[in-house]
Protein backbone atom coordinates (compact mmCIF):
# COMPACT_ATOMS: atom_id res chain seq x y z
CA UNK A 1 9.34 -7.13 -3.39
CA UNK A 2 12.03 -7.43 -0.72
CA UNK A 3 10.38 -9.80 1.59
CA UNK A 4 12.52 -8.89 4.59
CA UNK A 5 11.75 -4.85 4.59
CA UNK A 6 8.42 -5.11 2.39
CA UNK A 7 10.22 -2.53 -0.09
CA UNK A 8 10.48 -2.37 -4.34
CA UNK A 9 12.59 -0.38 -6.25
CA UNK A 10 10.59 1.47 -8.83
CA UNK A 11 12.01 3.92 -11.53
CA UNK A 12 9.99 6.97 -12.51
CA UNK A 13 8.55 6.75 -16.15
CA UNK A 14 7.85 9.35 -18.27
CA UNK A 15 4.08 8.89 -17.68
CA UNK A 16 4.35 9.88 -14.19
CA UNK A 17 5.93 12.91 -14.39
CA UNK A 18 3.36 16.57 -15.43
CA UNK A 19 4.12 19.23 -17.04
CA UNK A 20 7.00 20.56 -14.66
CA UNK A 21 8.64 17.79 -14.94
CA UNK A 22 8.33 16.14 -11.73
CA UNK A 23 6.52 13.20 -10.62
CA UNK A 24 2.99 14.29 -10.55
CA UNK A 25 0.74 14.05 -7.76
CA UNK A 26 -1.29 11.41 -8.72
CA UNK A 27 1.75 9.06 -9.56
CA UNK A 28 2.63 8.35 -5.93
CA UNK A 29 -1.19 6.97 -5.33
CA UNK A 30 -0.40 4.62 -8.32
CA UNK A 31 2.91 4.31 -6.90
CA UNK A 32 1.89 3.07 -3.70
CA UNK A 33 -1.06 0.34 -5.06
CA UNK A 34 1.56 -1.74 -7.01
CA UNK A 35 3.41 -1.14 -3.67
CA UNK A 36 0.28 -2.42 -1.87
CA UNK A 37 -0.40 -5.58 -4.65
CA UNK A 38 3.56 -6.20 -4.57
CA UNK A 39 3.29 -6.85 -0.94
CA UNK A 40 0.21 -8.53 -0.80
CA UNK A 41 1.20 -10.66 -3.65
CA UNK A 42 4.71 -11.69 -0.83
CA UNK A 43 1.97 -12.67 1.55
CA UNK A 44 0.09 -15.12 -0.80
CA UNK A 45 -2.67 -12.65 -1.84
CA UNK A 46 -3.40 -12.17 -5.67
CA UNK A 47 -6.14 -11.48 -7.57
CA UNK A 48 -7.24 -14.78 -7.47
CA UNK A 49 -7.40 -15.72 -4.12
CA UNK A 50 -9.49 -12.27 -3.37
CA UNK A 51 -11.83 -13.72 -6.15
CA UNK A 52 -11.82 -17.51 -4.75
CA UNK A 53 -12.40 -15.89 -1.03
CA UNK A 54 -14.86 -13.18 -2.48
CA UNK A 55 -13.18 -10.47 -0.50
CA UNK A 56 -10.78 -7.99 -1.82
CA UNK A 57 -9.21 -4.43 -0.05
CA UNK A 58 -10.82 -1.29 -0.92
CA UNK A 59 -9.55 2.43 -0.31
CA UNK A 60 -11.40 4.30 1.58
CA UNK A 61 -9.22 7.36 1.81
CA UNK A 62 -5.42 8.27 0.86
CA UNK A 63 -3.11 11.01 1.38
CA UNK A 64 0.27 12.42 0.70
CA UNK A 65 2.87 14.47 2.40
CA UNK A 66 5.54 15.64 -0.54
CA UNK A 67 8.88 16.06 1.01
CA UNK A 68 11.42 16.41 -1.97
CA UNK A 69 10.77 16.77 -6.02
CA UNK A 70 11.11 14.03 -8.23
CA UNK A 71 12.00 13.91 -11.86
CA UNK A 72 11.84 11.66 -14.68
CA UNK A 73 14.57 8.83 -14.32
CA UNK A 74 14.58 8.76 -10.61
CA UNK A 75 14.92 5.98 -8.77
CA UNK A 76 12.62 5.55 -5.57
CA UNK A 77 12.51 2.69 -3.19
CA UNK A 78 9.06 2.60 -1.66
CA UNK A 79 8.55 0.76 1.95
CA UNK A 80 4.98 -0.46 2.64
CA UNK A 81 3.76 -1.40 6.37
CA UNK A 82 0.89 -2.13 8.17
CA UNK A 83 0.11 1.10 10.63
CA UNK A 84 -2.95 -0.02 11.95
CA UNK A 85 -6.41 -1.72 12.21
CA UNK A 86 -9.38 -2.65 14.01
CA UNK A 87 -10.52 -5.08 16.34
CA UNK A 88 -11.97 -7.60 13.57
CA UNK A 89 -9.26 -6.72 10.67
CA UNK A 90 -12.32 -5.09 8.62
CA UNK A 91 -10.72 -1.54 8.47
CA UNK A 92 -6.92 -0.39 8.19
CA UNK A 93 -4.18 1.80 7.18
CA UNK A 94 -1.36 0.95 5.76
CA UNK A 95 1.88 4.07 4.97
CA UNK A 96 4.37 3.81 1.94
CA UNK A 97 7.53 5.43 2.79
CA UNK A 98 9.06 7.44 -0.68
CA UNK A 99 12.57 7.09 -0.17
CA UNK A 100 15.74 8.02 -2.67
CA UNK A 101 18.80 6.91 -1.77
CA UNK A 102 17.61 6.25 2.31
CA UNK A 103 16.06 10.10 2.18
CA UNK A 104 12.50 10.74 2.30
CA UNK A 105 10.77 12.36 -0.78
CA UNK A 106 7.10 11.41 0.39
CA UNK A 107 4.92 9.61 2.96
CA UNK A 108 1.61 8.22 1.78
CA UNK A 109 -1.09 6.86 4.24
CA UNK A 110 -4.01 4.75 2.82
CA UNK A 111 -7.12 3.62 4.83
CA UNK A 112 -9.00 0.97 3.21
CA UNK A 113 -11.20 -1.81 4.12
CA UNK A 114 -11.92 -5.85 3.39
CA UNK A 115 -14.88 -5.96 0.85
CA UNK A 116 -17.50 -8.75 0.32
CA UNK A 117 -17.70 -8.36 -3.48
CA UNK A 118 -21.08 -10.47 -3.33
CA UNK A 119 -22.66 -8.43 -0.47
CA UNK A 120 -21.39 -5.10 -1.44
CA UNK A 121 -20.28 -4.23 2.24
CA UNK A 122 -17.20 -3.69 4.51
CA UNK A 123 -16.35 -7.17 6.51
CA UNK A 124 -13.75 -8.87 8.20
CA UNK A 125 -11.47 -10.72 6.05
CA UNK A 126 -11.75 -14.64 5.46
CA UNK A 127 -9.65 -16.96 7.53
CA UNK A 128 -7.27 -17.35 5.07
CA UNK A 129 -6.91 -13.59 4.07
CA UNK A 130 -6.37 -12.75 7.79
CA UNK A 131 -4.00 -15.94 8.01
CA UNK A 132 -1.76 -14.04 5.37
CA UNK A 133 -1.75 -10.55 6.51
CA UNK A 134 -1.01 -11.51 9.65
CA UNK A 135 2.83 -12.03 8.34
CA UNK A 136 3.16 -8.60 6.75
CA UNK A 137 5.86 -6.20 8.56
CA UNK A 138 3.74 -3.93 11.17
CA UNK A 139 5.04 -0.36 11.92
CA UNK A 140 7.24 0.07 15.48
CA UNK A 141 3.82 2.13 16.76
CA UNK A 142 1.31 -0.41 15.16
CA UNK A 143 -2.20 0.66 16.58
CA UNK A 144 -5.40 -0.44 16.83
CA UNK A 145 -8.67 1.43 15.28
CA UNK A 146 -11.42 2.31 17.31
């Protein structure tokens, strides 16, 4: 992870791709989760400390605009940024720009949620989880979630 534009260069496997060829649908979501953990993990926030805290991010919904094919071999840079989130930090979205070579192959959009994993329910995050994601890069029109 490239702490100063929240981006990691990933290379397309030959378990991403279908049976076209190209990087199937499905890859991108997996795509942009190590994405998601890479940054996270840059902020101070592994598995661990979601454990010790008892409150990890869920995904409540994704989705994916495909702007260019990928193949096997390619080589994608993927930028990860804060878009938005409400009032008390419980609820956000965060995009993944798809980029090769500085052009845009995809843009994926996740909105997802802190998690008590004791209560089973959708909270604000702990001190110290809000304390961290407070330094992750925000988009230019950053917004906040009614």
């Amino acid at each position: 992870m490239n702490d100063a534009t929240n981006a990691v260069t990933v290379k397309i496997r030959w378990a991403d791709v279908d049976a076209y060829g190209h990087l199937r649908h499905s890859a991108y979501a997996d795509w942009a989760t190590f994405a998601r953990s890479e940054w996270f993990e840059s902020a101070g926030l592994d598995p661990q400390v979601f454990a010790q805290e008892g409150v990890a991010p869920i995904t409540l919904e994704e989705t994916t605009s495909f702007l260019k094919e990928v193949r096997l071999g390619g080589i994608l840079t993927l930028s990860m940024l804060a878009a938005a989130e409400t009032a008390d930090g419980s609820r956000f979205v965060h995009t993944v720009a798809f980029q090769r070579k500085s052009l845009p192959v995809a843009r994926y959009r996740m909105t997802g949620a802190w998690f008590n994993l004791r209560e089973r329910k959708i909270v604000p995050p702990t001190a110290a989880i809000a304390a961290c994601v407070t330094g992750l890069l925000r988009s230019d029109n950053f917004a906040t979630l009614g």
